[in-house]
N, C-alpha and C. Protein backbone atom coordinates (compact mmCIF):
# COMPACT_ATOMS: atom_id res chain seq x y z
N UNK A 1 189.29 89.14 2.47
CA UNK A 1 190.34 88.24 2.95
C UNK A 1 190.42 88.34 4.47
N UNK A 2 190.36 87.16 4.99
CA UNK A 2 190.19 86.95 6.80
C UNK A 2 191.51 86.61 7.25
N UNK A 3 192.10 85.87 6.52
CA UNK A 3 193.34 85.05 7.23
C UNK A 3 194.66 84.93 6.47
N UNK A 4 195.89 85.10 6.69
CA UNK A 4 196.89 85.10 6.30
C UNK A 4 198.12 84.63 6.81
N UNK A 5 198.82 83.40 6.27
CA UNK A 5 199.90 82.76 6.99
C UNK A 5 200.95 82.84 6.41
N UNK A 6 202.03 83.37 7.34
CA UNK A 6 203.57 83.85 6.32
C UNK A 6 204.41 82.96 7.22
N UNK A 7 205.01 82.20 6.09
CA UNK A 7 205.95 81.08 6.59
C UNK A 7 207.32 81.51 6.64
N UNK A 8 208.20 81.52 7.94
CA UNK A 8 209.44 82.04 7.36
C UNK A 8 210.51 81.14 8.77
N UNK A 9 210.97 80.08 8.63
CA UNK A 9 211.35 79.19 9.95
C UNK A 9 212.79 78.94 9.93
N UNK A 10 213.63 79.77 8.99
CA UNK A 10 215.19 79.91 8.70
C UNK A 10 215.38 80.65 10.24
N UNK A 11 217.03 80.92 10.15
CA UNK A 11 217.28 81.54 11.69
C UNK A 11 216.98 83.15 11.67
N UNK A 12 216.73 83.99 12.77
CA UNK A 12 216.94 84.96 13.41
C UNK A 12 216.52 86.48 12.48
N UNK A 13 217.98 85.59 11.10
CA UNK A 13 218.06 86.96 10.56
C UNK A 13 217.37 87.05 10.02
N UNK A 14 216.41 85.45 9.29
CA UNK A 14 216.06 85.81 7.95
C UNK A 14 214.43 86.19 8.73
N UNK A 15 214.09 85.89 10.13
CA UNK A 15 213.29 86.38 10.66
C UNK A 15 212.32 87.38 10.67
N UNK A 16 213.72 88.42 11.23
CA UNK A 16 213.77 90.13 11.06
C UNK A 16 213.32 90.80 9.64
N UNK A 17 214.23 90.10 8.56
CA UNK A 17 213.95 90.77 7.24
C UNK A 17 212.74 90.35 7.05
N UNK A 18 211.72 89.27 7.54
CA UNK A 18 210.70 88.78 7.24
C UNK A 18 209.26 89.69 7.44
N UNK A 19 209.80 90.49 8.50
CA UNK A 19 208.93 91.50 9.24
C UNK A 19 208.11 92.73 7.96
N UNK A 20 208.83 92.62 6.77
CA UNK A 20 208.48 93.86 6.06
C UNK A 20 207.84 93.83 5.64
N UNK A 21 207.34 92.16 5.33
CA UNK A 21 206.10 91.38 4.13
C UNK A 21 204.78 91.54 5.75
N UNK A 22 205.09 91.21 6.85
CA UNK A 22 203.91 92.04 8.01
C UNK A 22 203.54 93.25 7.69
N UNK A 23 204.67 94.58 7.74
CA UNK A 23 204.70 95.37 7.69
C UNK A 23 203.18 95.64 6.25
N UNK A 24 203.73 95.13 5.06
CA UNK A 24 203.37 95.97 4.19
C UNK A 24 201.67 95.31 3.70
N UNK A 25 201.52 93.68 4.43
CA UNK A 25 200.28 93.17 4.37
C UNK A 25 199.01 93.92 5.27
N UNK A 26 199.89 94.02 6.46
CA UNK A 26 198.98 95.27 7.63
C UNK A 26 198.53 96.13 6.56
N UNK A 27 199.16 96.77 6.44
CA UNK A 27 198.98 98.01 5.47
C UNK A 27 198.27 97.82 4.38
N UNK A 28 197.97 97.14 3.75
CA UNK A 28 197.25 96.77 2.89
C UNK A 28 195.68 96.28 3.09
N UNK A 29 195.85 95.43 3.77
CA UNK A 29 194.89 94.83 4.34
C UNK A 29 194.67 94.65 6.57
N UNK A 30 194.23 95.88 6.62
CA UNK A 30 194.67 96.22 8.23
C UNK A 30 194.04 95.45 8.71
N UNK A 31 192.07 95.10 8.54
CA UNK A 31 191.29 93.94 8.91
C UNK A 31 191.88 92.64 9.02
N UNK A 32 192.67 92.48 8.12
CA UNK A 32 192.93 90.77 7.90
C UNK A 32 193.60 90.51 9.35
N UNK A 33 193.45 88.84 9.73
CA UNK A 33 194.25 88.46 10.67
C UNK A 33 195.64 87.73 10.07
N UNK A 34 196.79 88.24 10.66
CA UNK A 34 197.89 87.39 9.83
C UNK A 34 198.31 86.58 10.81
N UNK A 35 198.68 85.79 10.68
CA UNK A 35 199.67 84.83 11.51
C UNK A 35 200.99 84.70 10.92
N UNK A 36 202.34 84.32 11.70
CA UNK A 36 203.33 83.94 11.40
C UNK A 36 203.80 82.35 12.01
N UNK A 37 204.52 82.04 11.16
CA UNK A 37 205.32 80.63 11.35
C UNK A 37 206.47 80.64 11.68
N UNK A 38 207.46 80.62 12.45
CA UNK A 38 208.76 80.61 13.23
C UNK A 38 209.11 79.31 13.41
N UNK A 39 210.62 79.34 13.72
CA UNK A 39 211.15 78.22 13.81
C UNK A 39 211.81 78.59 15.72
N UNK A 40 211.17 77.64 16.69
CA UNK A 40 211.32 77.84 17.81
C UNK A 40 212.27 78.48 18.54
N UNK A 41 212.10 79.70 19.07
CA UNK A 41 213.00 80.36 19.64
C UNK A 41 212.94 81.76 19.23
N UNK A 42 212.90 81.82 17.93
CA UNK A 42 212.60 83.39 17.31
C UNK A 42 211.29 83.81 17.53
N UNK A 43 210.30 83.18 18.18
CA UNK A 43 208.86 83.86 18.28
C UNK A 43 209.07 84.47 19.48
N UNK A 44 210.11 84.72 20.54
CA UNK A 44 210.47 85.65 20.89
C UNK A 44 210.75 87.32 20.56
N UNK A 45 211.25 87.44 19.28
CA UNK A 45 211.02 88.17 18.53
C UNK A 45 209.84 89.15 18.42
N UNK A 46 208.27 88.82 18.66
CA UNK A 46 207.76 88.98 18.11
C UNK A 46 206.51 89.01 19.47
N UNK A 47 206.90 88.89 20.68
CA UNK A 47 206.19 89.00 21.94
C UNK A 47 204.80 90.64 21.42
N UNK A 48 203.69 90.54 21.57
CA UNK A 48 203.38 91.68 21.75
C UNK A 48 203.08 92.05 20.42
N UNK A 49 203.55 91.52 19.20
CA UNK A 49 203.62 92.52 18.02
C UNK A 49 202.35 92.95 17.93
N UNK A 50 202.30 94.29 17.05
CA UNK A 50 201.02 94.91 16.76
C UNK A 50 199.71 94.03 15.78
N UNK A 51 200.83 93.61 14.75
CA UNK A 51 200.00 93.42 13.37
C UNK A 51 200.04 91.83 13.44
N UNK A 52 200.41 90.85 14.54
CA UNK A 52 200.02 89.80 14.30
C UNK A 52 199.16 89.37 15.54
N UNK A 53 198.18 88.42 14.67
CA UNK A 53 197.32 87.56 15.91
C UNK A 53 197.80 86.60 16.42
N UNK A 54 198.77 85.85 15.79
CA UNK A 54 198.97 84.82 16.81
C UNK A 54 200.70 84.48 15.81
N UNK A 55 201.71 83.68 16.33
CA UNK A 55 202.90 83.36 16.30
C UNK A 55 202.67 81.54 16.41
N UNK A 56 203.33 81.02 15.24
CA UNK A 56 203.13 79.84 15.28
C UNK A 56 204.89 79.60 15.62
N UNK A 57 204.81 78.40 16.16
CA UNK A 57 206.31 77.45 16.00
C UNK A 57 206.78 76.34 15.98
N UNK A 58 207.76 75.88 14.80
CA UNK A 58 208.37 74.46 14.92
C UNK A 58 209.58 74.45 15.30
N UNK A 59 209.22 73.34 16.30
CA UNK A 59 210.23 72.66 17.12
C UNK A 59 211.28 71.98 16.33
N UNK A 60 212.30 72.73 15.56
CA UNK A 60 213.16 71.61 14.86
C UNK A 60 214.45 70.71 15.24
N UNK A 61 214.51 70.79 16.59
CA UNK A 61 215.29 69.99 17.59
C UNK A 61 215.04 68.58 18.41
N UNK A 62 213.22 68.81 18.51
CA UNK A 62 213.10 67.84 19.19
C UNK A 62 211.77 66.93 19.03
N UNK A 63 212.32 66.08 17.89
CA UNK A 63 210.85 65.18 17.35
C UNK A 63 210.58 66.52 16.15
N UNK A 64 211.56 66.36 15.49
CA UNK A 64 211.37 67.43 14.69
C UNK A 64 210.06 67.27 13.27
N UNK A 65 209.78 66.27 12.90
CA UNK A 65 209.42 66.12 11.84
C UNK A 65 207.78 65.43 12.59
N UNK A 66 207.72 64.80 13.56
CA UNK A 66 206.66 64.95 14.35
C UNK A 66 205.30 66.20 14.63
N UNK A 67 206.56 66.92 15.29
CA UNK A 67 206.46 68.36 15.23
C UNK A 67 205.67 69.08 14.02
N UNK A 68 206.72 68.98 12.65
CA UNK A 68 205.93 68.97 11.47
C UNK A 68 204.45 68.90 11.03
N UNK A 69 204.09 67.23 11.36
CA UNK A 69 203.36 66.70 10.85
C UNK A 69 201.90 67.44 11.66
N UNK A 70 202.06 67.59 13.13
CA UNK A 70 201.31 68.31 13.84
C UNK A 70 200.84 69.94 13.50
N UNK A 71 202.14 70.08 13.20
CA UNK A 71 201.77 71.93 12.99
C UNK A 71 200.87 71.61 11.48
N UNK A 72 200.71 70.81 10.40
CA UNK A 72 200.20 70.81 9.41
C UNK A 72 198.63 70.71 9.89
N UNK A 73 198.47 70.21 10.71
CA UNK A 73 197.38 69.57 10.96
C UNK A 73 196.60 70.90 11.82
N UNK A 74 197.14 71.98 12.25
CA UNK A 74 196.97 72.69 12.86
C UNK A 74 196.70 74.03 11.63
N UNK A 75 197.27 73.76 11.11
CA UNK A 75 197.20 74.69 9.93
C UNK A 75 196.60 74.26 8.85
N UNK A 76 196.33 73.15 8.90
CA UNK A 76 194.91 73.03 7.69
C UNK A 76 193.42 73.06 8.33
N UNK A 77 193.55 73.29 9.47
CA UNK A 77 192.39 73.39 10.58
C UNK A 77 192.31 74.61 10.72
N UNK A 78 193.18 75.85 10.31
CA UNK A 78 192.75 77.55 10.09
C UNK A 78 192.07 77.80 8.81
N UNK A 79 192.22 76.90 7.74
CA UNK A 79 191.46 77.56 6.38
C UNK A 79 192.02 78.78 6.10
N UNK A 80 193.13 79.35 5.75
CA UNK A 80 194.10 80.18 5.56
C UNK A 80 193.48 81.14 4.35
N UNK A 81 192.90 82.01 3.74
CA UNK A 81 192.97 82.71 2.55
C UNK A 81 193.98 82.30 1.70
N UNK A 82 195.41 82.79 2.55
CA UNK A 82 196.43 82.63 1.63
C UNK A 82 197.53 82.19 2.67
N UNK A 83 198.64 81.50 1.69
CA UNK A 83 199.73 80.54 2.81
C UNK A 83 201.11 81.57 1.85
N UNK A 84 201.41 82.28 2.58
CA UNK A 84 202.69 82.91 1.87
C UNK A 84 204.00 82.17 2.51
N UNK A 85 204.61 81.61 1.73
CA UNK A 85 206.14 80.87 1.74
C UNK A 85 207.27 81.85 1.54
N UNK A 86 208.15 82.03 2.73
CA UNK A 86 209.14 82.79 2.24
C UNK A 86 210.89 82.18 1.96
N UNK A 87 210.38 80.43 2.19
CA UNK A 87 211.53 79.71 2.32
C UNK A 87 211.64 79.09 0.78
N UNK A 88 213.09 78.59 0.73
CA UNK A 88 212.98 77.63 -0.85
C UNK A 88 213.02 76.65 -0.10
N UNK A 89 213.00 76.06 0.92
CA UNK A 89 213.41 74.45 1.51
C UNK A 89 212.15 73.59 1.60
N UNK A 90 212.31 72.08 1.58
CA UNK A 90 211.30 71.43 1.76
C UNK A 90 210.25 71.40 2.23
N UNK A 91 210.86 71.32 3.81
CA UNK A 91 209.95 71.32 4.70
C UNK A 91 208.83 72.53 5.10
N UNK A 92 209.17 73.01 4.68
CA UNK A 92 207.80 74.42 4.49
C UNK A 92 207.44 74.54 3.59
N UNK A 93 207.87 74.06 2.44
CA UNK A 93 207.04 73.84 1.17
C UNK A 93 205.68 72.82 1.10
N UNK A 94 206.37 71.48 2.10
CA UNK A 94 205.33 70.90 2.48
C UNK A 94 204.13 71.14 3.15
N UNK A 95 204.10 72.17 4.05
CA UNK A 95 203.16 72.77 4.98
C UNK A 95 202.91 73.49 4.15
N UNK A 96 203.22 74.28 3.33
CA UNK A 96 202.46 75.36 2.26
C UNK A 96 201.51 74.74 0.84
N UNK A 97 202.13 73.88 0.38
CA UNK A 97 201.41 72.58 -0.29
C UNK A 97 200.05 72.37 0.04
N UNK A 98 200.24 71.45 1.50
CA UNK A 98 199.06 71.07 1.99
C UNK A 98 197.98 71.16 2.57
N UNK A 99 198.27 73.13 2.53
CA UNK A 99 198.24 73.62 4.10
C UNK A 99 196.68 73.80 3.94
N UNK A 100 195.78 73.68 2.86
CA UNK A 100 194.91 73.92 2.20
C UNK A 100 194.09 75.60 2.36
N UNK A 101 195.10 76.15 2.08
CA UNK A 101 195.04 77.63 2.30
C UNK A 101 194.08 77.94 0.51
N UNK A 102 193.38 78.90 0.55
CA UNK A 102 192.91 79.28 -0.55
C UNK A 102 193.65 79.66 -1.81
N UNK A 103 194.91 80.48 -1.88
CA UNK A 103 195.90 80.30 -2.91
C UNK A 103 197.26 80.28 -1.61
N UNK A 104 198.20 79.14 -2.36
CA UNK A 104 199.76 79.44 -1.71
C UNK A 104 200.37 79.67 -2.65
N UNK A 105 201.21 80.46 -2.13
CA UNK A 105 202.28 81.39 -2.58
C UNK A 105 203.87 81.14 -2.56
N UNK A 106 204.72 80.53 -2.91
CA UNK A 106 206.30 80.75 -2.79
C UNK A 106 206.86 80.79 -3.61
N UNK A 107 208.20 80.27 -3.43
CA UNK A 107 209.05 80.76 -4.37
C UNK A 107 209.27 79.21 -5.48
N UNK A 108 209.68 79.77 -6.70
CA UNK A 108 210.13 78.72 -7.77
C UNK A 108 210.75 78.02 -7.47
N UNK A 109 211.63 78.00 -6.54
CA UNK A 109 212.74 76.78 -6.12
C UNK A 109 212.70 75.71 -4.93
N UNK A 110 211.64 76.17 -4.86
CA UNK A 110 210.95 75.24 -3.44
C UNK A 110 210.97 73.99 -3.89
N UNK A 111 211.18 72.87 -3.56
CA UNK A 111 210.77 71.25 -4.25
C UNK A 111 209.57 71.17 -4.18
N UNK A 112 208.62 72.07 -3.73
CA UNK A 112 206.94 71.50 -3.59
C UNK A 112 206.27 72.80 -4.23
N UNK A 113 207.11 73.54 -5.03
CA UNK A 113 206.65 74.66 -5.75
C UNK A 113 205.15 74.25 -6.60
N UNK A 114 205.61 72.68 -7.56
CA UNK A 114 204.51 72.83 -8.49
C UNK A 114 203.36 72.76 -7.94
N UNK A 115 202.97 72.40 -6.59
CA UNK A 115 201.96 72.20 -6.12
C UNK A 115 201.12 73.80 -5.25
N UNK A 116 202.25 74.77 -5.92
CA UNK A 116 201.60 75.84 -5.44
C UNK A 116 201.26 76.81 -6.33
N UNK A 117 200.08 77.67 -5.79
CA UNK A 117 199.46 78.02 -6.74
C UNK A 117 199.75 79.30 -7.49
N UNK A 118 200.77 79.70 -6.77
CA UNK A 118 201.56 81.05 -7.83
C UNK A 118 203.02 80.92 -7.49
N UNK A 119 203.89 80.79 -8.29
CA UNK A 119 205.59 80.65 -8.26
C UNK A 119 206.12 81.82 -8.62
N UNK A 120 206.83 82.15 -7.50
CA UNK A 120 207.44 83.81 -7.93
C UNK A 120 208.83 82.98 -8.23
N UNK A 121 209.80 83.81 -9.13
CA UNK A 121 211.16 83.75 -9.42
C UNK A 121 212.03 84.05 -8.01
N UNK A 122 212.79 83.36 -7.67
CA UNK A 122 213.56 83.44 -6.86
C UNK A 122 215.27 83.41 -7.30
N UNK A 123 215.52 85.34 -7.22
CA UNK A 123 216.71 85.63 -8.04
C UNK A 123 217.79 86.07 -7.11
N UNK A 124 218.79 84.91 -7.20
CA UNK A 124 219.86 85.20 -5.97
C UNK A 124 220.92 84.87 -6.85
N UNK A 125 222.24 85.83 -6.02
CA UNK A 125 223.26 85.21 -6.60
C UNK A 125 224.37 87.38 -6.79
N UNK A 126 225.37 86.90 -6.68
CA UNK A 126 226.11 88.42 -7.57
C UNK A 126 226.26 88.43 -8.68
N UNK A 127 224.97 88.69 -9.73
CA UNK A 127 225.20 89.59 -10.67
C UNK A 127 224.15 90.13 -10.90
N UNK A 128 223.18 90.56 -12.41
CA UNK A 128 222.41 91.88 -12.37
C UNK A 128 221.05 91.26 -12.03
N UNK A 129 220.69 90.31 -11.40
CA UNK A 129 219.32 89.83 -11.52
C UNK A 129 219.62 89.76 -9.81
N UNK A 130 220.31 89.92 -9.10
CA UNK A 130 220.55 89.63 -7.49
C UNK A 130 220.13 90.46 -7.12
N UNK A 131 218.68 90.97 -5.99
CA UNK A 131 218.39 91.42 -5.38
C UNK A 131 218.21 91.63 -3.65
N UNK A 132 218.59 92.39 -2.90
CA UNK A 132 218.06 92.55 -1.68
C UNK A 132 216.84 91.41 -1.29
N UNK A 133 217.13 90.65 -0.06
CA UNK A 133 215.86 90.07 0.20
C UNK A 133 214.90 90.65 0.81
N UNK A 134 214.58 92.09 1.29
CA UNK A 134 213.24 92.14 1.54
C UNK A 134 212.68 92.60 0.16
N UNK A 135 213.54 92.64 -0.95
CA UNK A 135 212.93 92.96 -2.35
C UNK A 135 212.54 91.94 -2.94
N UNK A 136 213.29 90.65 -2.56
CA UNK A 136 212.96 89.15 -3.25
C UNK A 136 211.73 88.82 -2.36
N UNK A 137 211.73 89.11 -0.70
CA UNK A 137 210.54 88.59 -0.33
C UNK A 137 209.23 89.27 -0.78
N UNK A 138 209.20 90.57 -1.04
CA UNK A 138 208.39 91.38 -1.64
C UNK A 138 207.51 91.16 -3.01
N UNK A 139 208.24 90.23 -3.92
CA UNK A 139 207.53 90.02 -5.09
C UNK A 139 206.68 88.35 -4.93
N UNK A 140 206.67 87.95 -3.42
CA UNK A 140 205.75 87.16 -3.01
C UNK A 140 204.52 87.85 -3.06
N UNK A 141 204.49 89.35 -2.50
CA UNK A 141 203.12 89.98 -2.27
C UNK A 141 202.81 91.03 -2.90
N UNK A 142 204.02 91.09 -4.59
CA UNK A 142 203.69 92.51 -5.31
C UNK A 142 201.82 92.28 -6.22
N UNK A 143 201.40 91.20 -6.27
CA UNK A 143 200.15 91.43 -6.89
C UNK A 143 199.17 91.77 -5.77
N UNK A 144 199.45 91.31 -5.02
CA UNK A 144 198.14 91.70 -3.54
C UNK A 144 197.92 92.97 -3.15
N UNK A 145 199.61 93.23 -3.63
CA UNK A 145 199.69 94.66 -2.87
C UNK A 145 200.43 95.78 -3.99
N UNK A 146 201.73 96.05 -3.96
CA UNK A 146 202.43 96.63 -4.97
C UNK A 146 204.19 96.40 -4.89
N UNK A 147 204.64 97.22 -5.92
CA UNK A 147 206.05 96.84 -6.03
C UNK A 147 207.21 97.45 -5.16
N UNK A 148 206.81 98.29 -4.70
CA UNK A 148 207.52 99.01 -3.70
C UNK A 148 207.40 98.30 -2.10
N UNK A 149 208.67 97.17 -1.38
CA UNK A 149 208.87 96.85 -0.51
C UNK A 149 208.86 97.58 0.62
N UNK A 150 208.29 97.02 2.18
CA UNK A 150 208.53 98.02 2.83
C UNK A 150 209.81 97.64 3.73
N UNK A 151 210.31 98.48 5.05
CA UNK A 151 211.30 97.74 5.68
C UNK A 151 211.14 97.00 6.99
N UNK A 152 211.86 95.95 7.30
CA UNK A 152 211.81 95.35 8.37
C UNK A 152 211.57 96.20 9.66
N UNK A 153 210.57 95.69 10.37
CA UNK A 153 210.27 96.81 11.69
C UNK A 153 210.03 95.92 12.69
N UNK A 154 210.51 95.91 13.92
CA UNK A 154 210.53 94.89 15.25
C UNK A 154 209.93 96.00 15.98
N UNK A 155 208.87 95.38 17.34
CA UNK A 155 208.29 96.46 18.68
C UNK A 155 209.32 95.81 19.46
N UNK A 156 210.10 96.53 20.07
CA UNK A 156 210.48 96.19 21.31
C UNK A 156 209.49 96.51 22.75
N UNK A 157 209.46 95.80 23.67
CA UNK A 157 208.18 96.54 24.80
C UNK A 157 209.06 97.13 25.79
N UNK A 158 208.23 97.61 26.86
CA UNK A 158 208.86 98.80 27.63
C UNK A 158 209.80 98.18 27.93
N UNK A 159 210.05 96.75 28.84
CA UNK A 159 210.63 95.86 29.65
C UNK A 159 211.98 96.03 28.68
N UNK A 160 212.09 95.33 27.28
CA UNK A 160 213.05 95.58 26.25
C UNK A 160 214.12 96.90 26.39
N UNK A 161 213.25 97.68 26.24
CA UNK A 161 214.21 99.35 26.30
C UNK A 161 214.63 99.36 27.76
N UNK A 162 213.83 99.07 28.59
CA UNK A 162 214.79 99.56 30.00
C UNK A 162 215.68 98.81 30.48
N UNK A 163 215.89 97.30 29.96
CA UNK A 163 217.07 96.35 29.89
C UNK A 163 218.06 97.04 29.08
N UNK A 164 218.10 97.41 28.38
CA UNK A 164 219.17 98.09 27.34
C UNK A 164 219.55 99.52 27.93
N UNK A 165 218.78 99.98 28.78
CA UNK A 165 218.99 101.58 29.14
C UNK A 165 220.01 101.77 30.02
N UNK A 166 221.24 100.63 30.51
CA UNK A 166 222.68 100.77 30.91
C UNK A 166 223.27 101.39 29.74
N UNK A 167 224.05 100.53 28.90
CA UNK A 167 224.34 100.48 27.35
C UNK A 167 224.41 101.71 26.94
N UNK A 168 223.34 102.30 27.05
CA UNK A 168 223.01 103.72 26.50
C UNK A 168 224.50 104.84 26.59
N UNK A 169 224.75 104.61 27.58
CA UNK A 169 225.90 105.56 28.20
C UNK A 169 226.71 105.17 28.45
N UNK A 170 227.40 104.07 27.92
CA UNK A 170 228.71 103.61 28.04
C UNK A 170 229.31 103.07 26.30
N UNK A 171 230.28 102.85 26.06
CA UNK A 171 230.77 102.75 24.94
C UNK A 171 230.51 101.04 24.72
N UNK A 172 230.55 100.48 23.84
CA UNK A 172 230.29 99.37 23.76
C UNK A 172 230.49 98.93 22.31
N UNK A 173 230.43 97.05 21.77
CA UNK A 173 230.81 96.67 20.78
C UNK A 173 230.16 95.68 20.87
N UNK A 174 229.83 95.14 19.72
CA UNK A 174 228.84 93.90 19.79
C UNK A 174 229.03 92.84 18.78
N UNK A 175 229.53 91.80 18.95
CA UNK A 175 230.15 90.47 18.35
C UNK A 175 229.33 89.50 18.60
N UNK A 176 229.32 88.90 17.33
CA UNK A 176 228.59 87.54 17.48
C UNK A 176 229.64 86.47 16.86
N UNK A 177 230.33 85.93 16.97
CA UNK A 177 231.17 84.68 16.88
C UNK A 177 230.85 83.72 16.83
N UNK A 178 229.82 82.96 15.84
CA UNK A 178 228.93 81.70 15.72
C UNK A 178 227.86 82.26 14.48
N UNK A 179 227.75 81.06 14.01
CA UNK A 179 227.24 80.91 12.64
C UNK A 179 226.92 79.19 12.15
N UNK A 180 225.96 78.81 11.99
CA UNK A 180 225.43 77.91 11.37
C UNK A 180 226.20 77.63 10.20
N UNK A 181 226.35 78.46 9.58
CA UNK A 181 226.71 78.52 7.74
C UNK A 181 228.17 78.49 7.74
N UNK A 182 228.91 77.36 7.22
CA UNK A 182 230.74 77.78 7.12
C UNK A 182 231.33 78.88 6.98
N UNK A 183 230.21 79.09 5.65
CA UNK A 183 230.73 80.79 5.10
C UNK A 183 230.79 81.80 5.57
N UNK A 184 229.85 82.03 6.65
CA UNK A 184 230.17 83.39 7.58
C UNK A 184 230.98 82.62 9.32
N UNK A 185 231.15 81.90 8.94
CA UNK A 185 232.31 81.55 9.95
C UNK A 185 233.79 81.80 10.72
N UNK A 186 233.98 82.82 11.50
CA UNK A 186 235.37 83.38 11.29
C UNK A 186 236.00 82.54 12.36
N UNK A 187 237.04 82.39 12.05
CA UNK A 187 238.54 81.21 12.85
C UNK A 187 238.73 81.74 14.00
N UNK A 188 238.16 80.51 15.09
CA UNK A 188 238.55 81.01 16.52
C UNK A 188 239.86 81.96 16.99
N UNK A 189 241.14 81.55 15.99
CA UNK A 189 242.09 82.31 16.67
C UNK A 189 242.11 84.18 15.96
N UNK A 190 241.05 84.07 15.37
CA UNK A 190 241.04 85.47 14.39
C UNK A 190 240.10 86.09 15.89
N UNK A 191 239.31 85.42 15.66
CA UNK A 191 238.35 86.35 16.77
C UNK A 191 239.17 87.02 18.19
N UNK A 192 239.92 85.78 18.76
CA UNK A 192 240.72 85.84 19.66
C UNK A 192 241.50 86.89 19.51
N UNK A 193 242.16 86.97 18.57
CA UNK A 193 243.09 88.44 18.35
C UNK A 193 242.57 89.52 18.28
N UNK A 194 241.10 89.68 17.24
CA UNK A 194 240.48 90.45 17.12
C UNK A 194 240.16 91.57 18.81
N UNK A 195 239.47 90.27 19.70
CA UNK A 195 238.71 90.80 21.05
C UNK A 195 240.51 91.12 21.55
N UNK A 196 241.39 90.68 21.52
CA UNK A 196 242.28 91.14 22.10
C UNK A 196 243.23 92.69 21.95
N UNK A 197 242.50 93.03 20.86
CA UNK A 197 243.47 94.31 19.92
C UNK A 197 242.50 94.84 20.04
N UNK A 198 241.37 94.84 20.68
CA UNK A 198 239.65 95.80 20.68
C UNK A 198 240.56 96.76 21.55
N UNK A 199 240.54 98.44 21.51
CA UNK A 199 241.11 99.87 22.13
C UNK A 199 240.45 100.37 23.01
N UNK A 200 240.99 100.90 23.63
CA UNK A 200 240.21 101.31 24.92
C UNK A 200 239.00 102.84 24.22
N UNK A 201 237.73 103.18 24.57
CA UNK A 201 237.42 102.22 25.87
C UNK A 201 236.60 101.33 26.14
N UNK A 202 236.95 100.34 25.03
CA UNK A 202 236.16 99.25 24.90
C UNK A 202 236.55 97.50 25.50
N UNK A 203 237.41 97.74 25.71
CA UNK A 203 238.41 96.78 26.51
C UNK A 203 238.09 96.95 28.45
């Protein structure tokens, strides 16, 4: 196996957790070249990494579906071994579909699932079948590899750590107040109170 493309173009977080299915393909297969698929902005993330050759990205802001149609075309022009999907959404189902990779891989709930060539169960939800997602992304690559997931791992480079090396020695708190999703959405005037009742010596 020469080539390997792991699709994962949700935001930030689902990014990071995405890192473990790198992690544990390296490891498996250290020769192979993998590539990743990002959704523009997070291939920042990923400046430098060890275990990938190259960082792909879609532009989903501007000529978004343009964008699309191009990166397909770019990616059926690698001849992929394998196209691993780590999204259920369309639009990467479509690029994994077509991508004419040797087997693709995602999940059952994808709308372009039937057209791929192995459907893992995709088990979400709170109760006994709900798993951790680097455990759900994991049974994308338990036949290649095995059942035991590994964990998300980011390189930061030197430049990284010595930006942060104020921080180090002072007390600090770290808020993010914005969210895409309603559900993790907290009410401007909550936050407001919140940063206002923050104790010294963090204030």
């Amino acid at each position: 196996m020469k080539k390997i493309l792991v699709i994962q173009t949700a935001f930030i977080g689902d990014a990071v957790l995405a890192t473990g299915i790198i992690e544990k393909l390296h490891y498996f297969f250290p020769e192979t070249a993998i590539d990743l698929l990002v959704r523009k902005g997070n291939e920042q993330l990923f400046i430098d990494h060890p275990f990938l050759n190259e960082v792909l990205t879609w532009d989903k802001k501007i000529k978004k579906y343009r964008h699309l149609l191009q990166l397909l075309k770019i990616i059926r022009s690698r001849r992929y071994d394998k196209a691993i999907n780590i999204q259920r959404y369309a639009a990467s189902g479509f690029l994994t579909a077509f991508s004419k990779a040797g087997e693709t891989i995602g999940f059952d709930k994808n709308p372009f699932s039937f057209l791929f060539d192995k459907k893992i169960s995709h088990r979400f939800g709170n109760n006994d079948n709900a798993v951790h997602e680097i455990q759900r992304n994991n049974e994308l690559i338990r036949e290649l590899t095995d059942h035991v997931p590994m964990k998300p791992k980011l390189y930061p480079s030197i430049h990284d750590f010595e930006k942060v090396k104020p921080y180090k020695h002072v007390p600090y708190i770290c808020i993010s107040p914005a969210s895409v999703w309603f559900t993790k959405q907290y009410p401007g005037e909550k936050w407001i109170s919140f940063i206002n009742n923050i104790p010294e010596p963090f204030n």
